[in-house]
Protein backbone atom coordinates (compact mmCIF):
# COMPACT_ATOMS: atom_id res chain seq x y z
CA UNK A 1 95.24 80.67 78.83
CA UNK A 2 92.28 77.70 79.15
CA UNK A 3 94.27 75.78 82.12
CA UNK A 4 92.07 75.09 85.06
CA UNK A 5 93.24 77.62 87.89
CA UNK A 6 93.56 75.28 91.09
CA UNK A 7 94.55 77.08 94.67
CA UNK A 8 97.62 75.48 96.29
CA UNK A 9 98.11 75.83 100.16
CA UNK A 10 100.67 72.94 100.16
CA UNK A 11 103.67 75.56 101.44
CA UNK A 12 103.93 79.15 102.56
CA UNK A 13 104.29 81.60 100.08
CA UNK A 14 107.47 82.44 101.52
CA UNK A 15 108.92 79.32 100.29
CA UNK A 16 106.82 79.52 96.49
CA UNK A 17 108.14 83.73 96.24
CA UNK A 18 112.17 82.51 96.73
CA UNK A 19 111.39 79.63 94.42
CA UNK A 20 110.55 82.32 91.73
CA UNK A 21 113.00 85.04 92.61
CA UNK A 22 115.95 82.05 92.26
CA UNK A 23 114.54 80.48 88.88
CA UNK A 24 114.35 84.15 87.44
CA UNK A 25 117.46 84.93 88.45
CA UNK A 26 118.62 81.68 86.79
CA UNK A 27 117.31 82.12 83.66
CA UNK A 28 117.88 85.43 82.95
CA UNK A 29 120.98 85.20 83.95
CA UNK A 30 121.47 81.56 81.76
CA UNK A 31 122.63 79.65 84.87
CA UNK A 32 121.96 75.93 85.98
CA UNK A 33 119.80 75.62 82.70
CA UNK A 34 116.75 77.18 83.98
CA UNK A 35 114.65 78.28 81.41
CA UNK A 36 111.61 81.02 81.06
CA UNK A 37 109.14 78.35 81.18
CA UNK A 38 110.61 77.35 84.72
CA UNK A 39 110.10 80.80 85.55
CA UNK A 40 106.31 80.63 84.17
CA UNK A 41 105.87 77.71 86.55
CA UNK A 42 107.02 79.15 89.63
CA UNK A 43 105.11 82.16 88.79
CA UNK A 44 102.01 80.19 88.56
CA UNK A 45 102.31 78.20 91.86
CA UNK A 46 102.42 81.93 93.45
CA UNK A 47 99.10 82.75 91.60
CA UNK A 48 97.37 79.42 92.38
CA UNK A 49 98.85 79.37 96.41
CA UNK A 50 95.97 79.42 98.47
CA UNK A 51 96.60 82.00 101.27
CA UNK A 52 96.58 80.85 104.53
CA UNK A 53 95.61 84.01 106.47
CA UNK A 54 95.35 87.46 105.96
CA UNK A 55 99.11 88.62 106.17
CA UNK A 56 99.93 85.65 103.63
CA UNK A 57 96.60 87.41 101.50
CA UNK A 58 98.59 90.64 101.43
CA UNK A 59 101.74 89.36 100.20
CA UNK A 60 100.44 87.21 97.25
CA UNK A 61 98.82 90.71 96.21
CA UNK A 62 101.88 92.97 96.56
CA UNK A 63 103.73 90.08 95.06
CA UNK A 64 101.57 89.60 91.83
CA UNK A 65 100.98 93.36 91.75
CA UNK A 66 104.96 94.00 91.76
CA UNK A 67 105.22 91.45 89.22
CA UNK A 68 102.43 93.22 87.02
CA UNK A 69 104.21 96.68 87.62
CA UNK A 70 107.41 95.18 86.60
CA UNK A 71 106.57 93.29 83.40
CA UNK A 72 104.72 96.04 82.69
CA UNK A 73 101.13 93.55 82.52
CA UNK A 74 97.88 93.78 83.06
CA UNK A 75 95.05 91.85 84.82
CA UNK A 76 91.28 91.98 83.94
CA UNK A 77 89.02 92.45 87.57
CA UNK A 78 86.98 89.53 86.98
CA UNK A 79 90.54 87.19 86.13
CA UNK A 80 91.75 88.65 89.38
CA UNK A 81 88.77 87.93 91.70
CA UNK A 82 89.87 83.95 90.95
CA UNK A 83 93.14 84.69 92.54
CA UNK A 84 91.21 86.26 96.02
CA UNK A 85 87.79 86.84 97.55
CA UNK A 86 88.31 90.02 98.51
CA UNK A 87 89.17 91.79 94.20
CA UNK A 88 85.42 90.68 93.49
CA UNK A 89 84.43 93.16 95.92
């Protein structure tokens, strides 16, 4: 994946996390025509959100690690320090 990684604190992560949930549930499911690259972009608007404090920090992480767990992925330390400060550490 060569796409530029931008952070996106245009809405809370709230909002971007049901987004997801809904067009997952859609397309595995096969309902209102979502698809599994709908679900790819609502993924990536979680991983490029910006968080807005440290509460909002700690759910993009338990979100993206939950997702990991779940899909049974992996991500490399230095790809995750672009997502937060705080992995580089």
């Amino acid at each position: 994946m060569t796409e530029k990684l931008e952070l996106q604190p245009d809405e809370p992560l709230s909002v971007k996390v049901e987004r997801h949930r809904a067009v997952y549930l859609a397309a595995v499911n096969g309902e209102g025509g979502a698809d599994m690259d709908q679900e790819a972009k609502a993924r990536m608007e979680i991983i490029r959100h910006a968080p807005s404090d440290p509460g909002e920090r700690d759910q993009k992480l338990l979100y993206v690690a939950g997702y990991l767990i779940a899909s049974k992925g992996s991500l490399k330390r230095k790809r995750c320090a672009k997502y937060t400060p705080l992995a580089a550490s």
